[in-house]
N, C-alpha and C. Protein backbone atom coordinates (compact mmCIF):
# COMPACT_ATOMS: atom_id res chain seq x y z
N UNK A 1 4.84 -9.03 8.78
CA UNK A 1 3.81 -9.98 8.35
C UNK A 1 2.67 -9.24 7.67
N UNK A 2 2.34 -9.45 6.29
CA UNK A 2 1.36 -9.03 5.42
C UNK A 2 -0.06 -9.31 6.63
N UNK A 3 -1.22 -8.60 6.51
CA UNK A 3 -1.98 -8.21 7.31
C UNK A 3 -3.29 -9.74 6.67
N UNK A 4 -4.38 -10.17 7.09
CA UNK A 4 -5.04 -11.36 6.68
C UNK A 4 -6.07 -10.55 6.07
N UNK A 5 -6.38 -11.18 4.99
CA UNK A 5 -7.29 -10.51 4.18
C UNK A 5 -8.51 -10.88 4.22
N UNK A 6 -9.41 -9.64 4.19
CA UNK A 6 -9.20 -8.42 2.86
C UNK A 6 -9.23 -7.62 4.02
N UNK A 7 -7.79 -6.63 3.51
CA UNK A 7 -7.10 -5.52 4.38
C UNK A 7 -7.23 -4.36 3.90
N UNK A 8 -7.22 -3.28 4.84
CA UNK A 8 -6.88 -1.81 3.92
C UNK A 8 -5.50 -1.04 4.09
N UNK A 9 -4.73 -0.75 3.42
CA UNK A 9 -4.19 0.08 3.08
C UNK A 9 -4.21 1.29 2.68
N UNK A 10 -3.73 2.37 3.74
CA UNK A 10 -3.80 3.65 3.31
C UNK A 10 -2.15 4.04 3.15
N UNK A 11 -2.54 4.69 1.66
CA UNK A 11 -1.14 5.48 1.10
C UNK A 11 -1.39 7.24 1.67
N UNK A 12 -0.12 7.68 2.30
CA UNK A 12 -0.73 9.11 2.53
C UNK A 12 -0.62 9.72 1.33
N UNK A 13 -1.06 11.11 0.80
CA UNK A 13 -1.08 11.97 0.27
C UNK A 13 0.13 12.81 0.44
N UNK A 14 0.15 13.92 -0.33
CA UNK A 14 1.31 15.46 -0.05
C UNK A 14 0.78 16.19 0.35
N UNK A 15 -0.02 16.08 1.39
CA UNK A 15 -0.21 17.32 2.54
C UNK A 15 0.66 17.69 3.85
N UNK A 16 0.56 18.95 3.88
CA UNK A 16 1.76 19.00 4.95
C UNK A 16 1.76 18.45 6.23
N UNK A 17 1.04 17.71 6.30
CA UNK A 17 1.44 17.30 7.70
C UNK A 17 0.12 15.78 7.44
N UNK A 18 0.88 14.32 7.21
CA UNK A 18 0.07 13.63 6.86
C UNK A 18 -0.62 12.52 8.06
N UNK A 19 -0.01 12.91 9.75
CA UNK A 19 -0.18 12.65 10.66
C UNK A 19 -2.14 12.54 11.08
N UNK A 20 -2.87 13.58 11.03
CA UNK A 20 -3.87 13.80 11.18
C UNK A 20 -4.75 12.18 10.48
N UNK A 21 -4.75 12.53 9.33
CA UNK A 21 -5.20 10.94 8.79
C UNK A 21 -4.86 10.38 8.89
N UNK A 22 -3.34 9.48 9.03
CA UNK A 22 -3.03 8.12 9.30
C UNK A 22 -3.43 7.92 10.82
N UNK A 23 -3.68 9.02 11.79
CA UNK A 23 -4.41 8.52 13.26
C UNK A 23 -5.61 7.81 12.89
N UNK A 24 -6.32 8.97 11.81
CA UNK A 24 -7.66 8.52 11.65
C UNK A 24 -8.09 7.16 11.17
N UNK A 25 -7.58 6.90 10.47
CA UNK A 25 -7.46 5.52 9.44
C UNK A 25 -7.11 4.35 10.51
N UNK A 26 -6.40 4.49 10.85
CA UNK A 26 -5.86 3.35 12.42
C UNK A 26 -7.44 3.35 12.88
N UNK A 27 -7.97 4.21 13.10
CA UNK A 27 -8.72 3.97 14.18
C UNK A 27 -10.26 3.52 13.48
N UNK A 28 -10.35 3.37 12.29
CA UNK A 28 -11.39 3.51 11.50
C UNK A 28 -10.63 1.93 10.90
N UNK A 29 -9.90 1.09 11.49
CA UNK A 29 -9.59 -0.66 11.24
C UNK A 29 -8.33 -0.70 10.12
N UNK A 30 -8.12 0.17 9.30
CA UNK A 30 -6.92 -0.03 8.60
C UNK A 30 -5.37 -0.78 9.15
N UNK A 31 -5.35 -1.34 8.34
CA UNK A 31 -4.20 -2.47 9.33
C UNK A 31 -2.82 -2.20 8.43
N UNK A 32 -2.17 -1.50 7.80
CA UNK A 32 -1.13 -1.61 6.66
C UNK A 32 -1.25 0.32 6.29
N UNK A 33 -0.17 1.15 7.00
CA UNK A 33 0.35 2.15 6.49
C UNK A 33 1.10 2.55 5.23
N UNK A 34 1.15 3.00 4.51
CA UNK A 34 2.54 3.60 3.67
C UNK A 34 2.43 4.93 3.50
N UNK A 35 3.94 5.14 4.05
CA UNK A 35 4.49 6.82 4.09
C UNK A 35 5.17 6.97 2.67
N UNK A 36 4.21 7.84 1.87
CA UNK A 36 4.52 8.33 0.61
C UNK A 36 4.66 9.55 0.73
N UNK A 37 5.67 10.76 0.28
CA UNK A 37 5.58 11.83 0.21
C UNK A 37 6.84 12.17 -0.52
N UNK A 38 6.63 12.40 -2.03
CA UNK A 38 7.72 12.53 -2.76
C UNK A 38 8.10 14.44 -2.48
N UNK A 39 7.54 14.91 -2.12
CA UNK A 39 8.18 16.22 -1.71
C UNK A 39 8.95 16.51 -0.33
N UNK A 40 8.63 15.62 0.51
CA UNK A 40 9.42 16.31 1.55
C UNK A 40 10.84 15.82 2.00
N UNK A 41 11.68 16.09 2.78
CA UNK A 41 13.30 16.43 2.95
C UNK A 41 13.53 14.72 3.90
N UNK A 42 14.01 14.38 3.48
CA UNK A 42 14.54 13.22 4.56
C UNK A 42 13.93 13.21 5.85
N UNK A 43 14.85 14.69 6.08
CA UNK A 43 14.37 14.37 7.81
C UNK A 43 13.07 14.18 8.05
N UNK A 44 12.54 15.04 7.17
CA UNK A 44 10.90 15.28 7.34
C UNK A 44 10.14 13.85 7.48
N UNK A 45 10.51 13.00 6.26
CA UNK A 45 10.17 11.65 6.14
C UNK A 45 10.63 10.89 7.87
N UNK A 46 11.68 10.98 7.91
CA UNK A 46 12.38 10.37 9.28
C UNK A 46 11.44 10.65 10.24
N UNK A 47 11.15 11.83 10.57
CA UNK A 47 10.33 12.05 11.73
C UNK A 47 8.86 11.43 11.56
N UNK A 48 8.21 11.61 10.61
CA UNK A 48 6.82 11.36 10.08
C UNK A 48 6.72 9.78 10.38
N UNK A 49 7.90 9.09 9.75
CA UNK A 49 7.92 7.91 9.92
C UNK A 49 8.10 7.25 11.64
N UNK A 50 8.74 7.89 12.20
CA UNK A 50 9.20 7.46 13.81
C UNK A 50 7.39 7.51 14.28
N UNK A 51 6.99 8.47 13.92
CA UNK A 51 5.57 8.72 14.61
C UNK A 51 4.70 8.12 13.85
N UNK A 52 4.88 7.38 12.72
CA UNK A 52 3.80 6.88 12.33
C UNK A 52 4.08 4.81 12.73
N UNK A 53 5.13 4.96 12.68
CA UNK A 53 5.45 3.18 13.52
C UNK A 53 5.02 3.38 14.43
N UNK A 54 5.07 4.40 15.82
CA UNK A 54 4.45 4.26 17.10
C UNK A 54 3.04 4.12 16.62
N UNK A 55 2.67 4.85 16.36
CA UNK A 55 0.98 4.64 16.06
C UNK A 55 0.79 3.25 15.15
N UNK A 56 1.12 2.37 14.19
CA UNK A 56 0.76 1.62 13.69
C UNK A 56 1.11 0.32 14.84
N UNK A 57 2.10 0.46 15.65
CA UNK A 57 1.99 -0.41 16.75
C UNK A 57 1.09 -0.29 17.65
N UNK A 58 0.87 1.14 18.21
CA UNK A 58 -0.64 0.88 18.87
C UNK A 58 -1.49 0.46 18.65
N UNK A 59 -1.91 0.14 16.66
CA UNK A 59 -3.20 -0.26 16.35
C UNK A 59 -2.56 -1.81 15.76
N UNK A 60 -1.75 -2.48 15.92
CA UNK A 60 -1.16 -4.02 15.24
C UNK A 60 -1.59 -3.97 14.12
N UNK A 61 -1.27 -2.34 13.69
CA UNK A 61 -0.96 -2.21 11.83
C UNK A 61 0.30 -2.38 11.47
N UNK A 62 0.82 -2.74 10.07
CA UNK A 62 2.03 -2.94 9.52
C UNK A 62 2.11 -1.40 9.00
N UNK A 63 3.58 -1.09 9.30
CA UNK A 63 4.34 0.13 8.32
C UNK A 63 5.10 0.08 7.71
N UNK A 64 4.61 0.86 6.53
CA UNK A 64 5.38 0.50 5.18
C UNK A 64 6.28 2.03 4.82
N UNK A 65 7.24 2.26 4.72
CA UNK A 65 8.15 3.43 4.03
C UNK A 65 7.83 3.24 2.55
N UNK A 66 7.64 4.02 1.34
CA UNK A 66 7.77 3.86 0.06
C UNK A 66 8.99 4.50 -0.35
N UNK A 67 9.69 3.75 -1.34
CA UNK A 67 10.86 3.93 -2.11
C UNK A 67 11.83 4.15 -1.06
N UNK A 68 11.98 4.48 0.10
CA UNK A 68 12.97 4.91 1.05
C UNK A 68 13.79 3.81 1.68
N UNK A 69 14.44 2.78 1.49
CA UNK A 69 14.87 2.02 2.42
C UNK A 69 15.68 2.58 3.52
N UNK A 70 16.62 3.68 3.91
CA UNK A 70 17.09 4.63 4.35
C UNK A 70 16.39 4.47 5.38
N UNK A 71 15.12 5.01 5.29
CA UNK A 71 14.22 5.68 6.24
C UNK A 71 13.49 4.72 6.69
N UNK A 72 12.49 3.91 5.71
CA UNK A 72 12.47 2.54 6.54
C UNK A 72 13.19 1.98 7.87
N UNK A 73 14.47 1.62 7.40
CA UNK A 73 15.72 1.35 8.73
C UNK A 73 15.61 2.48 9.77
N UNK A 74 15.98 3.36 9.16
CA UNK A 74 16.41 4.51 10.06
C UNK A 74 15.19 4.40 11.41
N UNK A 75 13.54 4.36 11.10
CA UNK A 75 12.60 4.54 12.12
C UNK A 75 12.08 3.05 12.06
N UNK A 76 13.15 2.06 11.74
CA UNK A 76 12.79 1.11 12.01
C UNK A 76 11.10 0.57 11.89
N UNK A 77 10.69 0.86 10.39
CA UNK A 77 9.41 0.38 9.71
C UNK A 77 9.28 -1.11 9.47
N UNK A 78 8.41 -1.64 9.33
CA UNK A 78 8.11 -3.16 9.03
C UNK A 78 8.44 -3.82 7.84
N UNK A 79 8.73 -2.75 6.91
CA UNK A 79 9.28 -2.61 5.88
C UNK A 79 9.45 -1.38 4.46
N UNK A 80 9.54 -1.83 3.16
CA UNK A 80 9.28 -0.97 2.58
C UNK A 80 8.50 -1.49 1.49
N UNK A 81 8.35 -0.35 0.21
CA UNK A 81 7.72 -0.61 -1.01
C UNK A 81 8.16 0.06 -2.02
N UNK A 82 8.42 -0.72 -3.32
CA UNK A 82 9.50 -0.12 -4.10
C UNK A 82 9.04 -0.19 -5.33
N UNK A 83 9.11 0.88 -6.79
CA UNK A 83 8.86 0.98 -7.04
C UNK A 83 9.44 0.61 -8.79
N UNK A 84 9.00 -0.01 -9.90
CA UNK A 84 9.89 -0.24 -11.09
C UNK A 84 11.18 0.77 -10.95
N UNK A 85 11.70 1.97 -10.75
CA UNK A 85 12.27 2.67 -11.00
C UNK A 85 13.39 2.61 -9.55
N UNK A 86 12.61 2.27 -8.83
CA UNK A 86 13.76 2.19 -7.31
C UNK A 86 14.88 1.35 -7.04
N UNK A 87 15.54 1.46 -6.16
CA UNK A 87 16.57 0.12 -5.90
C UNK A 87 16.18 -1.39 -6.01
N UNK A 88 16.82 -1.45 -7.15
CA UNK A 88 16.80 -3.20 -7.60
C UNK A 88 16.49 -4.10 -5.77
N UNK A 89 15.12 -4.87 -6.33
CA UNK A 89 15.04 -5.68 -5.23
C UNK A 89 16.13 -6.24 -4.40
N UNK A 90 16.86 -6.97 -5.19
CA UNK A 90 18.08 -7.74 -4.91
C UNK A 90 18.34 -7.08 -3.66
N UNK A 91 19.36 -5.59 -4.29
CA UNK A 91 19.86 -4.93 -3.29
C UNK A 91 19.28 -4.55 -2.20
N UNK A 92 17.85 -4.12 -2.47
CA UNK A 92 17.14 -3.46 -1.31
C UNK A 92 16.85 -5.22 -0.18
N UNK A 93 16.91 -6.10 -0.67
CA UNK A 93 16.60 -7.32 0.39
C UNK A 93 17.89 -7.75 1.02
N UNK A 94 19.39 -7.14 0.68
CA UNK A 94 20.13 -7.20 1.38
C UNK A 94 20.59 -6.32 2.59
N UNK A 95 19.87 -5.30 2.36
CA UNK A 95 19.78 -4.09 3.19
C UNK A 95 18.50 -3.98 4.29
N UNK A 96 17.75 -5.00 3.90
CA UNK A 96 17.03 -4.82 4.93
C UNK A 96 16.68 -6.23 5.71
N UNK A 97 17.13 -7.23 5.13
CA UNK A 97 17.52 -8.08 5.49
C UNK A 97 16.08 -9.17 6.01
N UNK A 98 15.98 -10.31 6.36
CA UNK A 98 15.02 -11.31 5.61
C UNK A 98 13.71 -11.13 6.54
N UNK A 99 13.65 -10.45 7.66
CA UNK A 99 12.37 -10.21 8.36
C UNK A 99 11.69 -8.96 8.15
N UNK A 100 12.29 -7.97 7.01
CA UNK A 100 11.57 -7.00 6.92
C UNK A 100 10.41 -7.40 5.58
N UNK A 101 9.37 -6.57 5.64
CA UNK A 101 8.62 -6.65 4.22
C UNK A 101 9.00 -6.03 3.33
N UNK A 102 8.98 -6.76 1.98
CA UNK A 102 9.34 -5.67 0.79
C UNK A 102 8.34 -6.42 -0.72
N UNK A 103 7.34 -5.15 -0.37
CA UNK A 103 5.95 -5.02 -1.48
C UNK A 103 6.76 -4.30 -2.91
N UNK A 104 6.70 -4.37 -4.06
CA UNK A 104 7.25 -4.14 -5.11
C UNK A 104 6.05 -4.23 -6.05
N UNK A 105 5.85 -2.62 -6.78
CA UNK A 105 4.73 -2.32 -7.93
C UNK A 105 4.58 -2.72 -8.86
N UNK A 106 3.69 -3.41 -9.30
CA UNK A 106 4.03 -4.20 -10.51
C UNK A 106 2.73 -3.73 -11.57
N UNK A 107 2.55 -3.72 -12.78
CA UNK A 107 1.34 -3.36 -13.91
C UNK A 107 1.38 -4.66 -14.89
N UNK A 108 2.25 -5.28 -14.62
CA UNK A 108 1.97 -6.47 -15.68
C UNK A 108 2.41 -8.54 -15.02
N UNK A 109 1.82 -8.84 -15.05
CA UNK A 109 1.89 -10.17 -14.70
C UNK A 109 3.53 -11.04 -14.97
N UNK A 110 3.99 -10.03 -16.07
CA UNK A 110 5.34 -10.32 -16.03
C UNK A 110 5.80 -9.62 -14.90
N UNK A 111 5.81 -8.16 -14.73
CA UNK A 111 6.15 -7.70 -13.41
C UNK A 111 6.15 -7.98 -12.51
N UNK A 112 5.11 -8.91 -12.29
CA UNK A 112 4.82 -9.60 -10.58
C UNK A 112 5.28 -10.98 -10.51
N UNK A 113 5.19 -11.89 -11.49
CA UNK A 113 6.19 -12.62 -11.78
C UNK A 113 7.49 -12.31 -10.98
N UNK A 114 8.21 -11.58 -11.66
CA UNK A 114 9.40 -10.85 -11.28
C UNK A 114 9.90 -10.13 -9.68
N UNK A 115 8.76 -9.58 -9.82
CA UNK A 115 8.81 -9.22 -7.80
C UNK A 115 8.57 -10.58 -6.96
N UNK A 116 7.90 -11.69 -7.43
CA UNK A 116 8.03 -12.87 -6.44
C UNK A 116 9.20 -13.32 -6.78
N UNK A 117 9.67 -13.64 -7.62
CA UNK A 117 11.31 -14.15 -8.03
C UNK A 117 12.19 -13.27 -7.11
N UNK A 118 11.56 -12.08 -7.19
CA UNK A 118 12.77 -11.01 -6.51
C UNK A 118 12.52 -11.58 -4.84
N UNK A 119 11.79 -11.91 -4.62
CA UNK A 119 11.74 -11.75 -2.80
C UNK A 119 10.64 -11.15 -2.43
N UNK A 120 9.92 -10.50 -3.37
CA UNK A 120 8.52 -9.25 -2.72
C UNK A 120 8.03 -10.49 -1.64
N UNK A 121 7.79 -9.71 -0.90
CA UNK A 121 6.27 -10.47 0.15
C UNK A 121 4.99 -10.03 -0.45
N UNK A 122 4.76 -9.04 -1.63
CA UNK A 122 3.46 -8.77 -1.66
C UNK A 122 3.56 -7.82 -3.05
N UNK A 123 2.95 -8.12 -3.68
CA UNK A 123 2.70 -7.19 -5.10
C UNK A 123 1.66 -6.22 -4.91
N UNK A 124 2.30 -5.04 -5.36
CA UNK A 124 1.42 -3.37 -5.34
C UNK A 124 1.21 -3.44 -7.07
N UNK A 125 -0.80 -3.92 -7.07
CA UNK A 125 -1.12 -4.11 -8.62
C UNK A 125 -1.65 -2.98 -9.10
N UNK A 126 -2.16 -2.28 -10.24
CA UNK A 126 -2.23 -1.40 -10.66
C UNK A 126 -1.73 -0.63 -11.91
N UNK A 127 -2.34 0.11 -12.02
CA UNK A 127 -3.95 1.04 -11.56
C UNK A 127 -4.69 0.74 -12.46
N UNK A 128 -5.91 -0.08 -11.37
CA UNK A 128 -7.24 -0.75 -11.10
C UNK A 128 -7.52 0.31 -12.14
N UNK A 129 -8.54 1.22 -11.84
CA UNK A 129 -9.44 2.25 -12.26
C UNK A 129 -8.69 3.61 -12.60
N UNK A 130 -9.38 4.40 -13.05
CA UNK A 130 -9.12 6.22 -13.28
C UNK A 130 -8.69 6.35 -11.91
N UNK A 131 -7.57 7.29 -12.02
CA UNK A 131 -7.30 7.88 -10.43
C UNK A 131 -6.81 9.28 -11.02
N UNK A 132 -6.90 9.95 -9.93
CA UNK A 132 -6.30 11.44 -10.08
C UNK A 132 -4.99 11.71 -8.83
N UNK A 133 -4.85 10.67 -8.35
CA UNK A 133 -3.83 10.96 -7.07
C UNK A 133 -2.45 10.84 -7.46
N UNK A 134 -2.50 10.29 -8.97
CA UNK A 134 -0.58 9.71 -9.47
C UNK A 134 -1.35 10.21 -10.85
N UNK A 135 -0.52 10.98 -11.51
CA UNK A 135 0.29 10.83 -13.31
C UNK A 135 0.60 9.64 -14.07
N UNK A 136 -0.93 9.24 -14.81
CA UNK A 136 -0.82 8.21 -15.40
C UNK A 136 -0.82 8.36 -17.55
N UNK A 137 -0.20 7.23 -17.56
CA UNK A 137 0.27 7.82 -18.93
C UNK A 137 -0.29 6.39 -19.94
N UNK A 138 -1.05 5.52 -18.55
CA UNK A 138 -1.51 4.46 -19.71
C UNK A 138 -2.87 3.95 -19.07
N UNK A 139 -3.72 3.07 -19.91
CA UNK A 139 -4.83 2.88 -19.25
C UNK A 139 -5.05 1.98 -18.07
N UNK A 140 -6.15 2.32 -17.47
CA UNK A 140 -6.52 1.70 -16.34
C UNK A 140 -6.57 -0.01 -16.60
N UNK A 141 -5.84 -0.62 -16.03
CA UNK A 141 -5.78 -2.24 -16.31
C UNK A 141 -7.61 -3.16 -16.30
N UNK A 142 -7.81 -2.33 -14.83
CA UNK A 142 -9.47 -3.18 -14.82
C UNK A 142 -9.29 -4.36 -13.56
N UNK A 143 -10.50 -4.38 -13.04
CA UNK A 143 -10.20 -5.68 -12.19
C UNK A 143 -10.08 -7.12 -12.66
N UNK A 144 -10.32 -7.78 -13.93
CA UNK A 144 -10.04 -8.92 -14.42
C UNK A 144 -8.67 -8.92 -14.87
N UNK A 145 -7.61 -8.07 -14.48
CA UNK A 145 -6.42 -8.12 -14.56
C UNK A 145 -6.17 -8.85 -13.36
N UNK A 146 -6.36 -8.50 -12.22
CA UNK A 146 -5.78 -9.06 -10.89
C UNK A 146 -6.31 -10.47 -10.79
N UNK A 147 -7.25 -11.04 -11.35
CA UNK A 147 -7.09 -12.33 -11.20
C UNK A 147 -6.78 -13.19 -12.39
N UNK A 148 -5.98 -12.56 -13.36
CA UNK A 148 -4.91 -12.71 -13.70
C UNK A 148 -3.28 -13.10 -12.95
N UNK A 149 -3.34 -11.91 -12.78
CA UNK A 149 -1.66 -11.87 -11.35
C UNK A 149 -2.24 -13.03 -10.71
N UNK A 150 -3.29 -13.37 -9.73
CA UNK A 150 -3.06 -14.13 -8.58
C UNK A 150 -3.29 -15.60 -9.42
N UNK A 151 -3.24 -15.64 -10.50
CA UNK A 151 -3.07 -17.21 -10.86
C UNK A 151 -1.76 -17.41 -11.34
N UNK A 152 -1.05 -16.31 -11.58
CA UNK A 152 0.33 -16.25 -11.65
C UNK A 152 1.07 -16.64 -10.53
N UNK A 153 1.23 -16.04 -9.51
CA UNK A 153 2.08 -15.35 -8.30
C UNK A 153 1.28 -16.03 -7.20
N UNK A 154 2.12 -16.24 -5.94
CA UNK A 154 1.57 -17.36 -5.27
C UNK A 154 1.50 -16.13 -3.88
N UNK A 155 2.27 -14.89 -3.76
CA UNK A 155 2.24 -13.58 -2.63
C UNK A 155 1.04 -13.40 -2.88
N UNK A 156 0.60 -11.93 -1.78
CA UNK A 156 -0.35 -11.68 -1.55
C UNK A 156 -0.16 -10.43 -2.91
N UNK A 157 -1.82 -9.90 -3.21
CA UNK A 157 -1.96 -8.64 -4.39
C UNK A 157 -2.40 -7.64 -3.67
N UNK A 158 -2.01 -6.48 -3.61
CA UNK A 158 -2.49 -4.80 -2.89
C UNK A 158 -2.91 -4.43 -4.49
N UNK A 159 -3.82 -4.09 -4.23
CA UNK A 159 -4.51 -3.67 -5.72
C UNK A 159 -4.62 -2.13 -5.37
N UNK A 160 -4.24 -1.41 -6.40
CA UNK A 160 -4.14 -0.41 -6.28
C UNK A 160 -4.84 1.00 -7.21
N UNK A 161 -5.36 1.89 -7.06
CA UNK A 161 -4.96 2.99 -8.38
C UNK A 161 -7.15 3.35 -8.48
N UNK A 162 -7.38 4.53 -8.11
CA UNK A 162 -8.73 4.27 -8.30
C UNK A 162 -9.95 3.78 -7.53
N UNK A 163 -9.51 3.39 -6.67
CA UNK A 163 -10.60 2.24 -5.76
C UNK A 163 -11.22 3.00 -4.79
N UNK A 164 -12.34 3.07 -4.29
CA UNK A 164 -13.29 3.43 -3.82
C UNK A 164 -14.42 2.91 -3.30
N UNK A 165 -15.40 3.42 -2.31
CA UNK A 165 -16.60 2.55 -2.21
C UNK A 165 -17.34 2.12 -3.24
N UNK A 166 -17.33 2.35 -4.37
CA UNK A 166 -17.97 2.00 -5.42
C UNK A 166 -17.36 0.68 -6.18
N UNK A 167 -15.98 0.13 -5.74
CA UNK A 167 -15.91 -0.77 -6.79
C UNK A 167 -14.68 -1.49 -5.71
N UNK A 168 -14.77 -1.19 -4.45
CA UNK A 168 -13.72 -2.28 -3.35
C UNK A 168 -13.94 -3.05 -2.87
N UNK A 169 -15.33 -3.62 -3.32
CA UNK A 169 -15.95 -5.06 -2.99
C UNK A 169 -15.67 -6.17 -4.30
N UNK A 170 -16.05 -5.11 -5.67
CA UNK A 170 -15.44 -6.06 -6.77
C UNK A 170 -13.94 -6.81 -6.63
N UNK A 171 -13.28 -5.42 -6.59
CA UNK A 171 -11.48 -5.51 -6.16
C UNK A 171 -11.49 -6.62 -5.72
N UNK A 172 -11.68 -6.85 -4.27
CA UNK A 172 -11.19 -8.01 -3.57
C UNK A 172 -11.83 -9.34 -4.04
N UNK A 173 -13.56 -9.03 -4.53
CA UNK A 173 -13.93 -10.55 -5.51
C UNK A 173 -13.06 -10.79 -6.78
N UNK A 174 -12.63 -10.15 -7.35
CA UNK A 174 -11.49 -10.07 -8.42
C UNK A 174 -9.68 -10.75 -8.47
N UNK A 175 -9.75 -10.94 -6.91
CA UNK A 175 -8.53 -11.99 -6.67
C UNK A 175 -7.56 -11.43 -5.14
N UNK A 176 -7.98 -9.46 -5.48
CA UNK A 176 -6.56 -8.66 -4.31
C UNK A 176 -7.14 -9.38 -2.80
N UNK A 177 -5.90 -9.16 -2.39
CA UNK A 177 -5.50 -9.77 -0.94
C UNK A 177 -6.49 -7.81 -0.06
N UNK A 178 -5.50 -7.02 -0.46
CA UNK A 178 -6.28 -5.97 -0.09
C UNK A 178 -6.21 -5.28 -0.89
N UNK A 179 -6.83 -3.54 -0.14
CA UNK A 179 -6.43 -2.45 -1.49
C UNK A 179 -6.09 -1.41 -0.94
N UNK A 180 -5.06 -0.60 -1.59
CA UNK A 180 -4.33 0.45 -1.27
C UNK A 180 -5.23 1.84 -1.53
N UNK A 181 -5.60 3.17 -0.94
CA UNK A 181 -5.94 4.07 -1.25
C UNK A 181 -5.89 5.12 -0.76
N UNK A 182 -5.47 6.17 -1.38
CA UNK A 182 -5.55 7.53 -1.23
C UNK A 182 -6.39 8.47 -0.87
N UNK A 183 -6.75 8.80 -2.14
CA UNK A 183 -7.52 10.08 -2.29
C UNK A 183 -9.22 9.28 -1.29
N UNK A 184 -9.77 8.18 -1.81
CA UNK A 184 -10.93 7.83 -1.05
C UNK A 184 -10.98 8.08 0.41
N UNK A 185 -9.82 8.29 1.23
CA UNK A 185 -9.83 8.73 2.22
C UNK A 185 -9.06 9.96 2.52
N UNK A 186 -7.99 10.39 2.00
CA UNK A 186 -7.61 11.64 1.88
C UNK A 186 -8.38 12.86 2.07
N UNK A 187 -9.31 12.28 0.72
CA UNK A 187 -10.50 13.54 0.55
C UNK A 187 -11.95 13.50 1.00
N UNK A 188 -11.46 12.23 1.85
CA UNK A 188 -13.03 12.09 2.44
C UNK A 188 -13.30 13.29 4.00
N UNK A 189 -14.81 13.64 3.88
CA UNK A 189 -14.99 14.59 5.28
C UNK A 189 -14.58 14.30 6.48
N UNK A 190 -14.67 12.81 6.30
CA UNK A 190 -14.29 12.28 7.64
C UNK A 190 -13.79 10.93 7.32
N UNK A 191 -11.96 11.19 7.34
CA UNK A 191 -11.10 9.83 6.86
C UNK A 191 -12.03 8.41 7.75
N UNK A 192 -11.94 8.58 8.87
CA UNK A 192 -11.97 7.64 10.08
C UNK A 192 -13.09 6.82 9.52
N UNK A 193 -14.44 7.44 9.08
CA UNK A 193 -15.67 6.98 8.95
C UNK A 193 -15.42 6.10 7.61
N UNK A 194 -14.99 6.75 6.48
CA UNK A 194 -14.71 6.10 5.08
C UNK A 194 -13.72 4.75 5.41
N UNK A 195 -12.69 4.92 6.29
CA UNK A 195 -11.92 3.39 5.97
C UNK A 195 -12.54 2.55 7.11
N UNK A 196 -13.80 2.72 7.84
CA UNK A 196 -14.68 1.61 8.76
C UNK A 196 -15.67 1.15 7.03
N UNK A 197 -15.97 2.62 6.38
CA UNK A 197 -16.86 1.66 5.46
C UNK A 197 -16.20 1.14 4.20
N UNK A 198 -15.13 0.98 3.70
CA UNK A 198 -14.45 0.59 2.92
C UNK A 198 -14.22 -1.05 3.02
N UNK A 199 -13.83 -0.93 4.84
CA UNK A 199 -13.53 -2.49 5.65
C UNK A 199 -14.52 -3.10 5.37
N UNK A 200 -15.45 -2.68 5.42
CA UNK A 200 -17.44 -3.02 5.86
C UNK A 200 -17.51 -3.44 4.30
N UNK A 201 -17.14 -3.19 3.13
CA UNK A 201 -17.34 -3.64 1.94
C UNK A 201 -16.94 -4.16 1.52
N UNK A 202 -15.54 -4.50 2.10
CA UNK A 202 -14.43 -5.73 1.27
C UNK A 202 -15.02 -6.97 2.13
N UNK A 203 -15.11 -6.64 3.71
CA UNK A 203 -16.00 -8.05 4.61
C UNK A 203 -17.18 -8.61 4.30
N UNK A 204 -18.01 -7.52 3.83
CA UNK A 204 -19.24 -7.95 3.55
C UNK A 204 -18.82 -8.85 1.96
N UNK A 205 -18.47 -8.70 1.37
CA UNK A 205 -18.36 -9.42 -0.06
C UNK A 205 -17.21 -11.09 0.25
N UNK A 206 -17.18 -11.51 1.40
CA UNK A 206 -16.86 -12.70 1.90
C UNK A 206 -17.66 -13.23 2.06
């Protein structure tokens, strides 16, 4: 079950060991995990993931696997998130079958279109703003894109790409259900403290 909005989402980073912050983030109100880590080995993912569902159940956060349906199943995650380039929805919603979540990335209103046709429970929109955490090769969409999508698409929007205390109160006045982020807490001194004030800015703008 998609989390009630306005939610946060933390994507981990490629640090070796991405355990440390996703404790932190739980505990600092984040309700919606995703285990991203395009470098490491299956197992690695497998294990990361077993320990990061226990912890997102201690805090009645949702966990999300990215691109992995494999691993998803395997540590039994809440679901996954998939990406233009990943296993065709279709397939991936037969494999994981009708109670799991499956969020699907979308950059264009035809795209998200398309992920609600497909089955998504939730469109991953993006990228909002400049980011330095992903290799981007086209411009930043802007937040008057997303309320675009949500007059399209009737799922929830994870707005994504960029977002920060500086502009995650617009985000969510802009249409997203929540917002996904990285580096704003990644690289913050103290993850725990940044996603209490991130929460504190998407609530306060209700």
């Amino acid at each position: 079950m998609i989390p009630s909005a306005p939610f946060l989402c933390y994507v981990t980073d490629e640090s070796p060991s991405p355990l440390d912050s996703v404790r932190a983030v739980l505990e600092g109100g984040a309700s919606m995990i995703q285990l991203r880590h395009k470098s490491a080995s299956g197992g690695q993912l497998y294990l990361w993931a077993t320990e990061m569902q226990a912890l997102c159940r201690g805090h009645n956060a949702v966990f999300i696997v990215n691109d992995r349906v494999d691993i998803a199943l395997a540590a039994d995650a809440d679901g996954v998130h998939l990406g233009q380039e990943d296993l065709p929805a279709g397939e991936a919603r037969k494999l994981l079958g009708t109670k799991k979540i499956m969020g699907i990335s979308a950059s264009t209103v035809e795209e998200a279109l398309q992920a609600e046709k497909d089955g998504a429970d939730y469109v991953g929109f993006g990228h909002i703003f400049e980011t330095s955490s992903k290799e981007k090769h086209s411009r930043p969409l802007g937040p008057e894109a997303i309320a675009a999508v949500k007059a399209a698409v009737g799922i929830p929007i994870i707005a994504i790409g960029g977002i920060n205390m500086h502009n995650a109160a617009l985000t969510i006045a802009s249409g997203a259900s929540g917002i996904a982020v990285i580096a704003a807490i990644s690289r913050a001194a103290e993850p725990e403290r940044a996603a209490r004030e991130l929460l504190n800015l998407m609530q306060n703008d209700q």
